[in-house]
Protein backbone atom coordinates (compact mmCIF):
# COMPACT_ATOMS: atom_id res chain seq x y z
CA UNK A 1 54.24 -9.39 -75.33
CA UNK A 2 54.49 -5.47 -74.89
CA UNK A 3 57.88 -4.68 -74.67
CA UNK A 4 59.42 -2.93 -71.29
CA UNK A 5 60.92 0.13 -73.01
CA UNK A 6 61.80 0.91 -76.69
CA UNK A 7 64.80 -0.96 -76.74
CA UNK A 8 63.56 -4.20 -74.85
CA UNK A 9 65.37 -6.88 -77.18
CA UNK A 10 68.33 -5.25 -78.19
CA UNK A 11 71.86 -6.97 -76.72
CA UNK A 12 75.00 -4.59 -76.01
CA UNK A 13 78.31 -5.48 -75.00
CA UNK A 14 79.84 -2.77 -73.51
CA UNK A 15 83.59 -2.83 -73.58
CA UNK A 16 84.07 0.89 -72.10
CA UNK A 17 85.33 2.31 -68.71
CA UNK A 18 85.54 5.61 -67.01
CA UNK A 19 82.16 7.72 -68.47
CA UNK A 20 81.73 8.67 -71.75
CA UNK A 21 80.93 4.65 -72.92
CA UNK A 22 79.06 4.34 -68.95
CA UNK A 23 77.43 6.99 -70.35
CA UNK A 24 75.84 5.62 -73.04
CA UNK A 25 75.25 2.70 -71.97
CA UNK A 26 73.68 4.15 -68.52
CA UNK A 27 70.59 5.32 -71.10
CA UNK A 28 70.35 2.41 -73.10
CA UNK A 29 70.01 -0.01 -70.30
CA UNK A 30 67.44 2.23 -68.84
CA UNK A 31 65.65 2.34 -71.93
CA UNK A 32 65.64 -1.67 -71.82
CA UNK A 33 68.60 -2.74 -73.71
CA UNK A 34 70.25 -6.04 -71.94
CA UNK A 35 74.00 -4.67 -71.40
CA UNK A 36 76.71 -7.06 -70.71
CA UNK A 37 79.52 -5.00 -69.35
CA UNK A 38 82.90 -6.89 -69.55
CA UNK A 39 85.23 -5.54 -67.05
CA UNK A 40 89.06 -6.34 -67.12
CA UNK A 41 90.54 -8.62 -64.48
CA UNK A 42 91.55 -8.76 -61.86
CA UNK A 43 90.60 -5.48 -60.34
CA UNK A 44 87.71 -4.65 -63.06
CA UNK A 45 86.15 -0.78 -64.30
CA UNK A 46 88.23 1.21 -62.42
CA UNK A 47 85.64 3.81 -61.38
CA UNK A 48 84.38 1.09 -58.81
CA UNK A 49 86.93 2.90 -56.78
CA UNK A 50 85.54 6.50 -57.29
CA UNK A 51 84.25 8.65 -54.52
CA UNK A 52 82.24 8.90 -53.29
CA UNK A 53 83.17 4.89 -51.69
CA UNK A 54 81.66 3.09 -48.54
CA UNK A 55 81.69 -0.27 -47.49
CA UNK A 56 83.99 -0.97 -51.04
CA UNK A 57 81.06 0.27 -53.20
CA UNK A 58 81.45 3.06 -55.46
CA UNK A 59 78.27 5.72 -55.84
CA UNK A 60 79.90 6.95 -59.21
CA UNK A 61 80.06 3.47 -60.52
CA UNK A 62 76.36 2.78 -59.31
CA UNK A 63 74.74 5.99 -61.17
CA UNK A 64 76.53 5.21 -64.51
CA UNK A 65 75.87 1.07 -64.11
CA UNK A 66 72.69 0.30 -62.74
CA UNK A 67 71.54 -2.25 -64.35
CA UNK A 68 73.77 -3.76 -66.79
CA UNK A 69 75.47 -7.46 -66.31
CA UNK A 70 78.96 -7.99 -64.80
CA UNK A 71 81.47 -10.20 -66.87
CA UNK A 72 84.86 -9.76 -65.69
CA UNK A 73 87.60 -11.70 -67.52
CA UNK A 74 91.20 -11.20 -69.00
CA UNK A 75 90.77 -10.28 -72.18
CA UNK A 76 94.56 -11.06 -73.38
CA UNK A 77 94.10 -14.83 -72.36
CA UNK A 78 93.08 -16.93 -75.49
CA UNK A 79 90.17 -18.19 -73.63
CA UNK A 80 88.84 -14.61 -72.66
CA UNK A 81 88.91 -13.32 -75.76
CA UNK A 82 87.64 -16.35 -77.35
CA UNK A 83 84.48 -15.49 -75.06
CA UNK A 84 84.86 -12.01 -76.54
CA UNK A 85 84.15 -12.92 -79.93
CA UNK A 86 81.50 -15.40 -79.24
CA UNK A 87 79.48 -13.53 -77.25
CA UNK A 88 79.26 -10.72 -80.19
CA UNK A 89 77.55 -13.03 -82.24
CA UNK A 90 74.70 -12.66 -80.23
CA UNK A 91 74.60 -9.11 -79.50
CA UNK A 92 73.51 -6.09 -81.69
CA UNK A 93 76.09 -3.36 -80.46
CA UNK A 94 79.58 -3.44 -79.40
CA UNK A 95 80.58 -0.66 -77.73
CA UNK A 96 84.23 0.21 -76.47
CA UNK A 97 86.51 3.30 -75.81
CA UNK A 98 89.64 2.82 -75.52
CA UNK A 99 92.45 4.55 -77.26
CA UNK A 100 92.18 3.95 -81.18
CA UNK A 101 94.31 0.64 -82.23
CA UNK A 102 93.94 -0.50 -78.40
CA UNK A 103 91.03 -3.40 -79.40
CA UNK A 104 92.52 -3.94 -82.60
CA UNK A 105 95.42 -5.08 -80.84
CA UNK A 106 93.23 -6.94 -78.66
CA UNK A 107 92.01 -8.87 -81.35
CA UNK A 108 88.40 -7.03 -81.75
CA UNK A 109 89.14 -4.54 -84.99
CA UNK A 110 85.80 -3.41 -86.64
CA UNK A 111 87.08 -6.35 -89.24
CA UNK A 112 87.43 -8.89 -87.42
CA UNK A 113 84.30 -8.11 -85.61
CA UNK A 114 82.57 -7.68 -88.43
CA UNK A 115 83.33 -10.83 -89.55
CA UNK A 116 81.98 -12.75 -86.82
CA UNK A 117 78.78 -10.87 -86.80
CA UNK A 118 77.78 -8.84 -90.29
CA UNK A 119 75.02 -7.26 -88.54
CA UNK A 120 76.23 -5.84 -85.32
CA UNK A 121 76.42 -1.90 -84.89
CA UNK A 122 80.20 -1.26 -83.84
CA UNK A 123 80.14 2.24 -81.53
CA UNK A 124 84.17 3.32 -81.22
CA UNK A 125 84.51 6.11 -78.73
CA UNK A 126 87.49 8.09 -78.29
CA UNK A 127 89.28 11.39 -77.33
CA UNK A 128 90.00 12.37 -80.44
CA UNK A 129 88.28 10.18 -83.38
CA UNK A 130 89.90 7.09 -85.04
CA UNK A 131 92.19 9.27 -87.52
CA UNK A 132 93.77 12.21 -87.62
CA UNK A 133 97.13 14.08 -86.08
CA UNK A 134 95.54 13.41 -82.67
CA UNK A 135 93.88 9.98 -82.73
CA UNK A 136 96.69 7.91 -81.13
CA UNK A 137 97.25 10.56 -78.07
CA UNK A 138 95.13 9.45 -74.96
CA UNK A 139 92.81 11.67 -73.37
CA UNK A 140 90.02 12.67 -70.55
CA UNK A 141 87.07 15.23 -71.12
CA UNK A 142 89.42 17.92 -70.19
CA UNK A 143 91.55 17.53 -72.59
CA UNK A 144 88.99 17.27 -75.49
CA UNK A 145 87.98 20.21 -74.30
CA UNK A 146 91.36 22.26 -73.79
CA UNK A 147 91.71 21.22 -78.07
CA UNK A 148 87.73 22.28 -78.51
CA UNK A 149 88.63 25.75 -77.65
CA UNK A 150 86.21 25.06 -74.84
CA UNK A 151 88.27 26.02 -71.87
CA UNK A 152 89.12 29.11 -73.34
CA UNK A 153 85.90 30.48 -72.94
CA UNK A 154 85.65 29.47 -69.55
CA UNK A 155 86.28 32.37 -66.62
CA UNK A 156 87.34 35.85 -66.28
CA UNK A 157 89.32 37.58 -69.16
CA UNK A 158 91.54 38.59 -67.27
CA UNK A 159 92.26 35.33 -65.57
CA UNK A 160 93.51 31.54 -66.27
CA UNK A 161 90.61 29.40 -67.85
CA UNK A 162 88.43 27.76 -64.79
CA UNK A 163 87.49 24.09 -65.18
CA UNK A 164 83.80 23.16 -65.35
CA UNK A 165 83.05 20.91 -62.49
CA UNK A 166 81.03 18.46 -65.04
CA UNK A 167 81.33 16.01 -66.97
CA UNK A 168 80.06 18.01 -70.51
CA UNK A 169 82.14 16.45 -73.02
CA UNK A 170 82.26 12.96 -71.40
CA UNK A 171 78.07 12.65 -70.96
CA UNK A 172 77.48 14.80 -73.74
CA UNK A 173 79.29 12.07 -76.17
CA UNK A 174 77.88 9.32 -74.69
CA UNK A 175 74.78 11.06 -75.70
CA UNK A 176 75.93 11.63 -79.14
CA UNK A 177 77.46 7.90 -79.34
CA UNK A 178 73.45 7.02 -78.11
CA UNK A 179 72.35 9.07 -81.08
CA UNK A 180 74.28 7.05 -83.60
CA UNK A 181 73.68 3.65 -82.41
CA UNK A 182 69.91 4.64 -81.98
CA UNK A 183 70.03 5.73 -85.65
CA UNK A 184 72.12 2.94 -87.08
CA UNK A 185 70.01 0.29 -85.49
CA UNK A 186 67.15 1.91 -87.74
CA UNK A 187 68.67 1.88 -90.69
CA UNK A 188 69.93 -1.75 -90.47
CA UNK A 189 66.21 -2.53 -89.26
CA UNK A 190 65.68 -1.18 -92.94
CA UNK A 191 67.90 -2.36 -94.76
CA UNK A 192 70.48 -4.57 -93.44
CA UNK A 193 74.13 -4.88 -92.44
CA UNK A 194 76.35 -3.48 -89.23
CA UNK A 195 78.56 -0.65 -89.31
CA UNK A 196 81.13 0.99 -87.08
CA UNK A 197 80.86 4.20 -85.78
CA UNK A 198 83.45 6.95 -85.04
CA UNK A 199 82.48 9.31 -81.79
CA UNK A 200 84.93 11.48 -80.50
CA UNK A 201 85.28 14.06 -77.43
CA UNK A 202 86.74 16.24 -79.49
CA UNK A 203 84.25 16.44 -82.15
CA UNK A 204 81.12 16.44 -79.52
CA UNK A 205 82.57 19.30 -77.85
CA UNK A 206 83.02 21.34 -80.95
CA UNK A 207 79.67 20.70 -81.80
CA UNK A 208 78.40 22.90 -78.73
CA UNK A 209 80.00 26.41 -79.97
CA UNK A 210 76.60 27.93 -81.19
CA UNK A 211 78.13 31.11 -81.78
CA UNK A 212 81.96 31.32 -81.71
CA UNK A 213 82.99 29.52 -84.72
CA UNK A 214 80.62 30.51 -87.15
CA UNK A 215 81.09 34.23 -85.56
CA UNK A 216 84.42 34.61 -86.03
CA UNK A 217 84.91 33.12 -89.70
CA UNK A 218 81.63 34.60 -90.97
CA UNK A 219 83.30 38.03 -89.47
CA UNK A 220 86.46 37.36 -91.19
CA UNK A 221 87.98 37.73 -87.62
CA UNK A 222 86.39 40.69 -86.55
CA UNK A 223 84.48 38.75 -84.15
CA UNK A 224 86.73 37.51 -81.52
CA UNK A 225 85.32 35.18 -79.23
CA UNK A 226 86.70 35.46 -75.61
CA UNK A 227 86.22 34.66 -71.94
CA UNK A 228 83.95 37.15 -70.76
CA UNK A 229 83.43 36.07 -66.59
CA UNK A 230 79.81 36.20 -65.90
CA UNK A 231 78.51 37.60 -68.91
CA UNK A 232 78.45 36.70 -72.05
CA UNK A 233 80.52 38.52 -74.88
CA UNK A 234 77.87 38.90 -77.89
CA UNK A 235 74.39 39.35 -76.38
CA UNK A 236 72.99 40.46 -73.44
CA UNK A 237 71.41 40.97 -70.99
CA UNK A 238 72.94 37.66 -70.82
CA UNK A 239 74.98 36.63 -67.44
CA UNK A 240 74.52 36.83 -63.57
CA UNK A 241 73.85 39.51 -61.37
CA UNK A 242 74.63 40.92 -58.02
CA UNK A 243 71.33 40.59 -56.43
CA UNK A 244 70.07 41.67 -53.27
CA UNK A 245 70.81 38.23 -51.31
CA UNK A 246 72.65 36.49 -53.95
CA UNK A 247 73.27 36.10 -57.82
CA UNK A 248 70.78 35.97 -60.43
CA UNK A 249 70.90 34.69 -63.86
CA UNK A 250 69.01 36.35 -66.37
CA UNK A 251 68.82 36.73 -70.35
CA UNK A 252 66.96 39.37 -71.55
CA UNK A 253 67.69 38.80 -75.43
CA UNK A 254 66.55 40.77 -78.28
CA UNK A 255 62.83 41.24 -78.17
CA UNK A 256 63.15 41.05 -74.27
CA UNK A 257 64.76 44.06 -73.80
CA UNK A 258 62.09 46.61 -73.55
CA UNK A 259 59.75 44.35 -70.70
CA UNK A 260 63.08 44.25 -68.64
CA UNK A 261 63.13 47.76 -68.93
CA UNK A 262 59.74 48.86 -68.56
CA UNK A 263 60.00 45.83 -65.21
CA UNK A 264 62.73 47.85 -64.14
CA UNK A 265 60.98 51.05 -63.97
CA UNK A 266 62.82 52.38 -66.85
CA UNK A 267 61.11 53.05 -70.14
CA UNK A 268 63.71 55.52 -70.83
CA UNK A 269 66.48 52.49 -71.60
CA UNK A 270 64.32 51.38 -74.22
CA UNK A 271 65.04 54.09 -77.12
CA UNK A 272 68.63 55.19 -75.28
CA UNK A 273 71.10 55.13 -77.95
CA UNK A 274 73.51 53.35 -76.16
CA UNK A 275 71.42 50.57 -75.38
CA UNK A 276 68.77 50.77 -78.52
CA UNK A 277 69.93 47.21 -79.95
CA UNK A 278 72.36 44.20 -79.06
CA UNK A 279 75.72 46.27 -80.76
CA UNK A 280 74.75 49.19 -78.77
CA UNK A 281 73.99 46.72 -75.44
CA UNK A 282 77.37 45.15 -75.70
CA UNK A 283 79.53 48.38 -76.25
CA UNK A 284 77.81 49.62 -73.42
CA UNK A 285 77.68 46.21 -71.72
CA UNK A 286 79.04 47.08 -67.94
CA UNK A 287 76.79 50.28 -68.02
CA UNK A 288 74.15 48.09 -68.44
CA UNK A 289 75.06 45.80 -65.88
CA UNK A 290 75.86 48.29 -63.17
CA UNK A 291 72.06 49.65 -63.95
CA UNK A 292 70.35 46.22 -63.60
CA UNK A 293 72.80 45.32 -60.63
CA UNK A 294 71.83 48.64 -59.04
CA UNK A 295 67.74 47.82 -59.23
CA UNK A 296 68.02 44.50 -58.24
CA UNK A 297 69.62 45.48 -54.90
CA UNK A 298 66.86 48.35 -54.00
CA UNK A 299 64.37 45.24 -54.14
CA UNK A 300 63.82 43.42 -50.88
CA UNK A 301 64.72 39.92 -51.54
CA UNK A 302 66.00 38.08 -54.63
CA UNK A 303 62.22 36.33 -54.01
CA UNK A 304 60.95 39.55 -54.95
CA UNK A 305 62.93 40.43 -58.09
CA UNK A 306 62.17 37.18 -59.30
CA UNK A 307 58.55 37.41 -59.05
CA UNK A 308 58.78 40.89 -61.17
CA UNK A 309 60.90 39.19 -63.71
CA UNK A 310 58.95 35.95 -64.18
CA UNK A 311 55.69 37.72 -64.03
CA UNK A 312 57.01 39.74 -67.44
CA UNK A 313 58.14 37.06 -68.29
CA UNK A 314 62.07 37.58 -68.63
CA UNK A 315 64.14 34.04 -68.27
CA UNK A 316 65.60 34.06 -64.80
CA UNK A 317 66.78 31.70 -62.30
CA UNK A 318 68.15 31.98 -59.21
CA UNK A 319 71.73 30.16 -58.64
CA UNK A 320 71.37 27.05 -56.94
CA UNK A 321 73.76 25.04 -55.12
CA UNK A 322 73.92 21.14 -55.44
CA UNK A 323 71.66 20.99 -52.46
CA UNK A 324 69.64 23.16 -53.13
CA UNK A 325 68.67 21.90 -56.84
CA UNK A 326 68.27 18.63 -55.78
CA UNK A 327 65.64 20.04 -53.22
CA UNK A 328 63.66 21.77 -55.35
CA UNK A 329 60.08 20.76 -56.08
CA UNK A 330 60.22 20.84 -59.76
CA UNK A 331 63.49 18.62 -59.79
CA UNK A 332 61.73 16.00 -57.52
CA UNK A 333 58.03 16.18 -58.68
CA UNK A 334 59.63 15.12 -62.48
CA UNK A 335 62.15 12.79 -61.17
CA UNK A 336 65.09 14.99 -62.38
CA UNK A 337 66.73 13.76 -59.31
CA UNK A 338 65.69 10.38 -57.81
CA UNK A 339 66.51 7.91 -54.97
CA UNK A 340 67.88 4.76 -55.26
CA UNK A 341 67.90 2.08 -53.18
CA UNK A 342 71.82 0.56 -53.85
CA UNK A 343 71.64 -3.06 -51.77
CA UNK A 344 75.17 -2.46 -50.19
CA UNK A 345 75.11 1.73 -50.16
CA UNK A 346 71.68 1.87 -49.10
CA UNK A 347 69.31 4.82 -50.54
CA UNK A 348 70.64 7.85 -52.07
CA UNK A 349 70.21 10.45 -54.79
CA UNK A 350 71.59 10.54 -57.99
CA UNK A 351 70.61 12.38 -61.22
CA UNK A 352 67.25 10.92 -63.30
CA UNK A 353 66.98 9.52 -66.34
CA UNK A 354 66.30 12.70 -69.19
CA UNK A 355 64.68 11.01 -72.19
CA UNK A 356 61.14 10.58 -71.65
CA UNK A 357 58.68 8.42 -73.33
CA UNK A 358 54.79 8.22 -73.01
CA UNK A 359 54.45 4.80 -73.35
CA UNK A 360 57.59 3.56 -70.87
CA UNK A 361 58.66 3.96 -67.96
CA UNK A 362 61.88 3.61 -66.52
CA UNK A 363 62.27 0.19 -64.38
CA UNK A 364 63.34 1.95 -60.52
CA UNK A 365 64.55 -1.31 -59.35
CA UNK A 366 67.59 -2.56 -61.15
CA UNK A 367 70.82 -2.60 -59.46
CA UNK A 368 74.81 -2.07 -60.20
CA UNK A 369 76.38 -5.29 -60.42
CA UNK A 370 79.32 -6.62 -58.15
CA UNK A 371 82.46 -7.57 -59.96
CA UNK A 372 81.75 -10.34 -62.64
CA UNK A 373 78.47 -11.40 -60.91
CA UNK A 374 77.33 -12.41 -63.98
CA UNK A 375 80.10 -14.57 -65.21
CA UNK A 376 78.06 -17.67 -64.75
CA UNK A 377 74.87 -16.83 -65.77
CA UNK A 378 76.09 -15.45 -69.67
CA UNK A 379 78.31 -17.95 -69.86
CA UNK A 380 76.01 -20.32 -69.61
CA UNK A 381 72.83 -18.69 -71.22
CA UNK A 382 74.90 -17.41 -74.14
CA UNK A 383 77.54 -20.04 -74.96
CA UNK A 384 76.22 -23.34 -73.20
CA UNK A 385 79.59 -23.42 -70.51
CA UNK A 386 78.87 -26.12 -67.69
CA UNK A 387 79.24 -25.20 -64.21
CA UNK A 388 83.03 -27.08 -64.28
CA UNK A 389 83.98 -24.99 -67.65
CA UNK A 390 83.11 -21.48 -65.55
CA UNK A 391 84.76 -22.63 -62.24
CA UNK A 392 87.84 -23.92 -64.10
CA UNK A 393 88.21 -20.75 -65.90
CA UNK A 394 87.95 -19.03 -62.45
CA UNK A 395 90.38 -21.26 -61.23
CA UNK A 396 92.98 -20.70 -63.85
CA UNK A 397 92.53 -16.83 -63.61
CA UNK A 398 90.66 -16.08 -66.91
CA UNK A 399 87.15 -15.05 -65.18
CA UNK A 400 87.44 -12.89 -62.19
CA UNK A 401 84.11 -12.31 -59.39
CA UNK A 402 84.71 -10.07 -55.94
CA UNK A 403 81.14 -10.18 -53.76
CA UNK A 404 81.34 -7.51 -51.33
């Protein structure tokens, strides 16, 4: 039978909450994993509370859960966690991300997991890694990124840091916690045996400074990397611009220097010494941007100045709002933002999936699941429970379901 996606057959039990875990297992579902996502009773992820909310259903929990199977228990009941462990022996990965020690106090330590399945790929996601001065302090994206020396690059100089309203480090290491499960399943697929994986915040987030670490210890300090507003510090023309309706961003780098100028109307930039090369560019950086600024606003429309610039071909884009990105043609035509049809929110946008595959495509129809819809079905697929095992654990308040 041809599989549905490239990881039709694979089992995940996804013991995570909030995003970076969601995250994760938001691609892998939609890549055709079967995820089991055990949610904690009574009450269950606690996102399914997130804004924006109607009718008690969460569109944040829907775009990071589509798809994936609802068993909501107690895990510090004997019984729960006894469904814990068996369950794992038929699943591939176990993912979870809590704060490091939390599941070993649970009862679910990459030992004793281990031990009930040798094969299974253990995915650990955290804040700040599973050792280390910081490993036992709790934390959100923000704050792996405050310790990244992220923030600090974020804003005007002469200002406080400004927060990034996304979700970098959180999606970004569910991305990088994909990456490692992805690759571990390969290499047990070749030769055998689980192993638990370490993905932090921290350590994803550090992993996206592409010039200021290696800048300023290669430099021996010389090079210190700052927050530089709308323009970037080292190279340039690199920021946004004043434009004649609006802002523009463009990044002229390097080679692309001269066509800007010669776009411009102004050959005679090319071979000025004070904008000859990148040094020169940057010591001369808001001379630069006052002359760019200054021909951008004799043009008649930001339309028309980005016409010149694509057509010699200088990266440019105009800054879109929310709305307006998810209108544009290019974001629709490649399903870069999508509809849904939620069965209790009703039809509604949310970003697509962005790993694309020539053979697959992504199933449009599955749905977020209501709290512990699934109790009865794994239960009794998985571990043979009668109807009278799963309605007496209900009863006794070890299993937890909420229809809306």
């Amino acid at each position: 039978m041809q599989p549905k996606h490239v990881l039709d057959g694979y089992r995940v039990l996804d013991l995570t909450q909030y995003l970076a875990g969601p995250a994760a297992t938001n691609l892998m579902v939609q890549m055709g994993a079967e995820v089991i996502k055990v949610e904690i009773g009574p009450h269950g992820e606690p996102v399914r509370n997130f804004p924006f909310c109607r009718d008690g259903r969460s569109g944040y929990f829907i775009q990071q859960n589509r798809g994936k199977k609802s068993l909501c228990l107690d895990p510090k009941t004997p019984e729960g966690l006894d469904i814990i462990k068996q369950l794992l022996k038929h699943c591939d990965v176990f993912i979870e991300n809590f704060a490091p020690g939390v599941v070993g106090r649970l009862g679910l330590s990459w030992d004793v997991v281990r031990e009930l399945n040798p094969e299974i790929i253990m995915c650990s996601i955290s804040a700040f890694g599973q050792q280390g001065p910081l490993a036992a302090y709790p934390g959100f994206d923000y704050i792996a990124q405050a310790y990244a020396a992220v923030s600090d690059l974020i804003g005007e100089p002469d200002r406080a840091p400004s927060m990034p309203m996304l979700a970098f480090g959180d999606v970004g290491t569910g991305v990088h916690a994909l990456t490692a499960i992805g690759y571990a399943l390969l290499e047990r697929a070749r030769d055998g045996g689980g192993q638990w994986l370490d993905i932090s915040l921290l350590d994803s987030y550090f992993h996206y400074h592409e010039v200021s670490v290696q800048a300023y210890s290669a430099s021996g300090g010389k090079v210190q990397p700052h927050r530089s507003g709308s323009h970037h510090y080292a190279v340039g023309p690199s920021g946004i611009f004043k434009a004649k309706d609006g802002h523009l961003m463009i990044l002229a780098l390097l080679h692309q220097w001269s066509p800007l100028c010669r776009a411009m109307g102004r050959e005679d930039l090319i071979a000025d010494p004070k904008f000859v090369d990148n040094d020169a560019r940057m010591v001369n950086r808001e001379e630069m941007i006052a002359i760019i600024e200054a021909w951008l606003q004799t043009l008649p429309s930001d339309a028309a100045a980005l016409e010149i610039l694509e057509g010699a071909r200088i990266p440019c884009a105009p800054i879109l709002s929310v709305p307006e990105a998810m209108a544009h043609p290019h974001m629709i035509e490649r399903r870069t933002v999508r509809t849904i049809d939620d069965r209790i929110l009703g039809k509604f946008q949310i970003p697509g999936m962005p790993l694309r595959f020539s053979k697959y495509e992504v199933d449009e129809n599955i749905q977020a699941p209501l709290l512990g819809e699934h109790n009865a079905e794994i239960l009794q697929r998985f571990l043979r429970y009668s109807p009278e095992q799963v309605r007496d654990l209900e009863s006794r308040n070890v299993l937890f379901s909420k229809p809306v």
